[in-house]
Structures are given as C-alpha cells and as structure tokens.
C-alpha atoms as a PDB file:
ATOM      1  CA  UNK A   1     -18.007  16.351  23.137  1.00  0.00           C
ATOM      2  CA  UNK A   2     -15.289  13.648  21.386  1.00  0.00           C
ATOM      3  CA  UNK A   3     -15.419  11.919  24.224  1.00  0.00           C
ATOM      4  CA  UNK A   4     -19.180  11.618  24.221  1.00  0.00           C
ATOM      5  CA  UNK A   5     -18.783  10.731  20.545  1.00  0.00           C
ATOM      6  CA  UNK A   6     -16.673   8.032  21.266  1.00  0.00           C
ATOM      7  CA  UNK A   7     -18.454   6.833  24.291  1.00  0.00           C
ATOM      8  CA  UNK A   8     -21.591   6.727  21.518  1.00  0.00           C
ATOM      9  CA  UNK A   9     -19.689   4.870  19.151  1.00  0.00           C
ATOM     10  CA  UNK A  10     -18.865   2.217  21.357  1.00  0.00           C
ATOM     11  CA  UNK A  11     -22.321   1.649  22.874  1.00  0.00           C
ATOM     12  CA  UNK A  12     -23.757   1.366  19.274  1.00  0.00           C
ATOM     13  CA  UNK A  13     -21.535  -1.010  17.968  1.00  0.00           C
ATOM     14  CA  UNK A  14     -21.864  -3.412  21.051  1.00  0.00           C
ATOM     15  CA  UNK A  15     -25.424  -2.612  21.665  1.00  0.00           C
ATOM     16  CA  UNK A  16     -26.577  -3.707  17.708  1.00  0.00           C
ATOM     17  CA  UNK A  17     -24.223  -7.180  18.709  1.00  0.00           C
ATOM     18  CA  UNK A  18     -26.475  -7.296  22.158  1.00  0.00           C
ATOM     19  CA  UNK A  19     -29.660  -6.790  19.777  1.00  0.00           C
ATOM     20  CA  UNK A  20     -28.507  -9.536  17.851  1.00  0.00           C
ATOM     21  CA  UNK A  21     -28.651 -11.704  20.541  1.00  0.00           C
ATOM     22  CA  UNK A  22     -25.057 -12.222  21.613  1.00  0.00           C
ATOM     23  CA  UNK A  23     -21.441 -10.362  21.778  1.00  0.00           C
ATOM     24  CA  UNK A  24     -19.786 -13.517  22.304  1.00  0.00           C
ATOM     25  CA  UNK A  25     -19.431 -14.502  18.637  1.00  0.00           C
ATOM     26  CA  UNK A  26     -18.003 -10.688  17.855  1.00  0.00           C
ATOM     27  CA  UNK A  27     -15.088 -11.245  19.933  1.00  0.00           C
ATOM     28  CA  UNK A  28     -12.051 -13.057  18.473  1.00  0.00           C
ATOM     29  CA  UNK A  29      -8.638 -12.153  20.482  1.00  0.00           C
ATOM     30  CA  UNK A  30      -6.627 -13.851  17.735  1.00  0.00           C
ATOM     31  CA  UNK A  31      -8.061 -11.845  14.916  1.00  0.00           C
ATOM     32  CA  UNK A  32      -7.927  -8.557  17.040  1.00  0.00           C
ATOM     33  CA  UNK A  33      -4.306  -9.123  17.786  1.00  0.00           C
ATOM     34  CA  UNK A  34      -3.620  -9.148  14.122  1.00  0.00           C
ATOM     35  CA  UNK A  35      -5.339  -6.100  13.291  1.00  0.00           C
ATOM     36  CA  UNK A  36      -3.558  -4.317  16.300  1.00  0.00           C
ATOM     37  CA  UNK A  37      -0.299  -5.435  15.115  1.00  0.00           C
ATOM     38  CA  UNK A  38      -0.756  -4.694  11.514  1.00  0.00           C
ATOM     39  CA  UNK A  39      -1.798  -0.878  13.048  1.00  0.00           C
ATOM     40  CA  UNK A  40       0.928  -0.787  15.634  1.00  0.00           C
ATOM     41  CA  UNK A  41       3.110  -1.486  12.985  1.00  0.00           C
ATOM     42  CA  UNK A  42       1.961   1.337  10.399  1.00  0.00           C
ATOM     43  CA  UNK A  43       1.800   3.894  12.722  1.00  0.00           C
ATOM     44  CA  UNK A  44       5.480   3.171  14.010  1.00  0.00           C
ATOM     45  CA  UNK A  45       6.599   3.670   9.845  1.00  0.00           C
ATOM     46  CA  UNK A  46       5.124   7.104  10.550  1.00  0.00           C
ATOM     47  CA  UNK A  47       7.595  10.068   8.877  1.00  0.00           C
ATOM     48  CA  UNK A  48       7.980  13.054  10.489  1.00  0.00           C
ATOM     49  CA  UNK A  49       5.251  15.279  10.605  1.00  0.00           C
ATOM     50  CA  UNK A  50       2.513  12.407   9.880  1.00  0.00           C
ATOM     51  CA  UNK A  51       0.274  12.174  12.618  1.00  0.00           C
ATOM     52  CA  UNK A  52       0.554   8.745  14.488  1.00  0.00           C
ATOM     53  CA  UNK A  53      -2.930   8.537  15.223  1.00  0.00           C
ATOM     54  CA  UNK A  54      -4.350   8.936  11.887  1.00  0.00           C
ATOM     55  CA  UNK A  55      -1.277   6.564  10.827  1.00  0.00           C
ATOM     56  CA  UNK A  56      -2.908   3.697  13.504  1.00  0.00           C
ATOM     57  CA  UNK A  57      -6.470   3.940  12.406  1.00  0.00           C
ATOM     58  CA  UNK A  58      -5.233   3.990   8.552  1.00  0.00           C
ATOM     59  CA  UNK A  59      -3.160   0.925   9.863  1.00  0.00           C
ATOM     60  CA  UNK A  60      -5.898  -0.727  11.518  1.00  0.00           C
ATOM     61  CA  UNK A  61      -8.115  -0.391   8.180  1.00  0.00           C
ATOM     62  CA  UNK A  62      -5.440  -2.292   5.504  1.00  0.00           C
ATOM     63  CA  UNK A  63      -4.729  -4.951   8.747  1.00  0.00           C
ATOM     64  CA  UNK A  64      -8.677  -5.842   8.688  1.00  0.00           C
ATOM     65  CA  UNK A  65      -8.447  -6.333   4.854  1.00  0.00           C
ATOM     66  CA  UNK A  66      -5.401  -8.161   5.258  1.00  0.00           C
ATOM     67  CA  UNK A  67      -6.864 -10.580   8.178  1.00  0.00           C
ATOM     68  CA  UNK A  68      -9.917 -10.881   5.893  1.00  0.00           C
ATOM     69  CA  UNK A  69      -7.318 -12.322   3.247  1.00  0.00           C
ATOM     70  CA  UNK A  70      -5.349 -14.354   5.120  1.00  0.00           C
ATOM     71  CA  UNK A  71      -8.969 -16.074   6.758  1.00  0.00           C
ATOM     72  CA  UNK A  72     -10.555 -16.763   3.424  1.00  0.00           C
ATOM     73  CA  UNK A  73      -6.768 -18.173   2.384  1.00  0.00           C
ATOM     74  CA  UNK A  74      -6.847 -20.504   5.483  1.00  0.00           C
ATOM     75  CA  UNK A  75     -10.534 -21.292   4.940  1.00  0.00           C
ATOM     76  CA  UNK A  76     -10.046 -22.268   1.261  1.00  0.00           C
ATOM     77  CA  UNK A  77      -7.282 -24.332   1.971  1.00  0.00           C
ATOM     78  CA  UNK A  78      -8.769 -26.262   4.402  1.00  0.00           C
ATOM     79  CA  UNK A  79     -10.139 -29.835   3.715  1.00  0.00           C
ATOM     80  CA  UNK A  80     -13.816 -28.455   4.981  1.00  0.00           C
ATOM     81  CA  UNK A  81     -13.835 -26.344   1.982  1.00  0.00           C
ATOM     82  CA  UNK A  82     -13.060 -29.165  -0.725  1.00  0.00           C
ATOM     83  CA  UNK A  83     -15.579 -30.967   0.899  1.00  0.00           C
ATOM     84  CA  UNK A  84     -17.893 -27.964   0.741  1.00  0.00           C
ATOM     85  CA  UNK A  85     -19.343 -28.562   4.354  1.00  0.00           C
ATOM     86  CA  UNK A  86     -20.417 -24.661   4.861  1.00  0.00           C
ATOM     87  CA  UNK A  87     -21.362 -25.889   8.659  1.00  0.00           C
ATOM     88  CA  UNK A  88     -18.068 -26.064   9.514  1.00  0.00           C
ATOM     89  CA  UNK A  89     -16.324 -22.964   7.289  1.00  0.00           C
ATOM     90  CA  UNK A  90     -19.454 -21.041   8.520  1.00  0.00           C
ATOM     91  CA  UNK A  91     -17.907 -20.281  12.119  1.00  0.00           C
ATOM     92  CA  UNK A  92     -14.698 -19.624  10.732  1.00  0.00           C
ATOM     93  CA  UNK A  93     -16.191 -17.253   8.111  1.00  0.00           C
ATOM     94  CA  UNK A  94     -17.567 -15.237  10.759  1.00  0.00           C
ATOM     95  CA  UNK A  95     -14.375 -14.954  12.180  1.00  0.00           C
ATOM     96  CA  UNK A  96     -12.396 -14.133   9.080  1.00  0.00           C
ATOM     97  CA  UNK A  97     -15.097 -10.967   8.849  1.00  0.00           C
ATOM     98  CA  UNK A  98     -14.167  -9.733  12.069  1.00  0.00           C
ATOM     99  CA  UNK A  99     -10.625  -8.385  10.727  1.00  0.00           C
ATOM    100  CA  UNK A 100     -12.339  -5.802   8.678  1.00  0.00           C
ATOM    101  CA  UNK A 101     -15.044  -5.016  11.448  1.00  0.00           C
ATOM    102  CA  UNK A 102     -11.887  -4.607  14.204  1.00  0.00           C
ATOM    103  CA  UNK A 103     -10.222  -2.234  11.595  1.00  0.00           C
ATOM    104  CA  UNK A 104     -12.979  -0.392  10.715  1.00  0.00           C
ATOM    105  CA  UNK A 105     -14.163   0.177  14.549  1.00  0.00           C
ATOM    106  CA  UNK A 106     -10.345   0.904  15.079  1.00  0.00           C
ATOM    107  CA  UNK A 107     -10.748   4.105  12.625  1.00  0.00           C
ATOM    108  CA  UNK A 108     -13.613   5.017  13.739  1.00  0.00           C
ATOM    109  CA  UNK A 109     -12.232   5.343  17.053  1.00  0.00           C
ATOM    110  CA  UNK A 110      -8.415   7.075  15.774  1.00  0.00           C
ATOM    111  CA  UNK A 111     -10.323   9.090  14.339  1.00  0.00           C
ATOM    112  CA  UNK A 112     -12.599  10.620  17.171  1.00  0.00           C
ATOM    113  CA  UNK A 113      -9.490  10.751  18.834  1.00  0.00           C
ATOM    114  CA  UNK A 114      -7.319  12.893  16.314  1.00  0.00           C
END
C-alpha cells in the first residue's frame, strides 16, 4: 500500500499542474538541484542512529525555504524590481516558489518511504 500511496501522491500533484493548464512552468531544474543538494547534504550530517531518510525529506523542507530566500534576494536586487515592472519579476517569482513546493513534495515523498 506505500507504494500505492506514493504512486497517488505523485499523480495528484502533477495532475492539479495538468488541470491548471500546463506542467511546463512547475518544472525548474536549477531550483530542484538546489533543493536536492541542500537535502543530500542534511541527510549526509546524519548521526548515528538518525534515520537518513527522514534526515533527506527534513533536508529537502529547510532547502525549499532557503531557495525561496535566496530567489526573493536575487529578485529584489535586481534592476526589474527598482523599477517595479512585476511583468518581468512575475516569472521569476514563480520560480523562486518552486523551492518550497520541491521541498515540500520531497517530504511528502521521504516520508511515504520511511
């Protein structure tokens, strides 16, 4: 049954971006790199007797929050954003909001897998 759990996890989350009209603008390699690395690197600061999988998804969470960050730090630096065009920091908004959803889905999925 986890497996049917996380097969149902996976078609909800990409089926409500289908619904929407698109999974195109829910994939961002960059920003999924950083929240795998941030979790990668968590779960390898893992004691003994902590369980690596838990320590990934936990990982995967404070990455997303952390890519968030760093996005709206990029986007508020940028000269768009002292200009206040929101048609151009709109797209990159979007993509600064994927960290968290990566990190979240990441849990999700450590989690059905513990």
């Amino acid at each position: 049954m986890r497996y049917v759990g996380l097969v149902l996890i996976v078609v909800v989350v990409v089926g409500a971006f289908n619904a929407a009209g698109d999974i195109g603008p829910a994939i961002d390699l960059l920003a999924f790199l950083f929240v795998i690395g941030i979790a990668i690197g968590h779960m390898l600061g893992a004691k003994d007797g902590d369980n690596r999988v838990t320590r990934f998804g936990d990982g995967a969470v404070r990455g997303g929050w952390l890519g968030f960050l760093v996005g709206i730090i990029m986007i508020a630096s940028s000269p768009p954003a002292a200009q206040m065009d929101f048609s151009a920091m709109m797209p990159a908004l979007a993509v600064a909001a994927l960290t968290p959803l990566y990190g979240y889905f990441l849990k999700i999925i450590s989690m059905q897998i513990d």
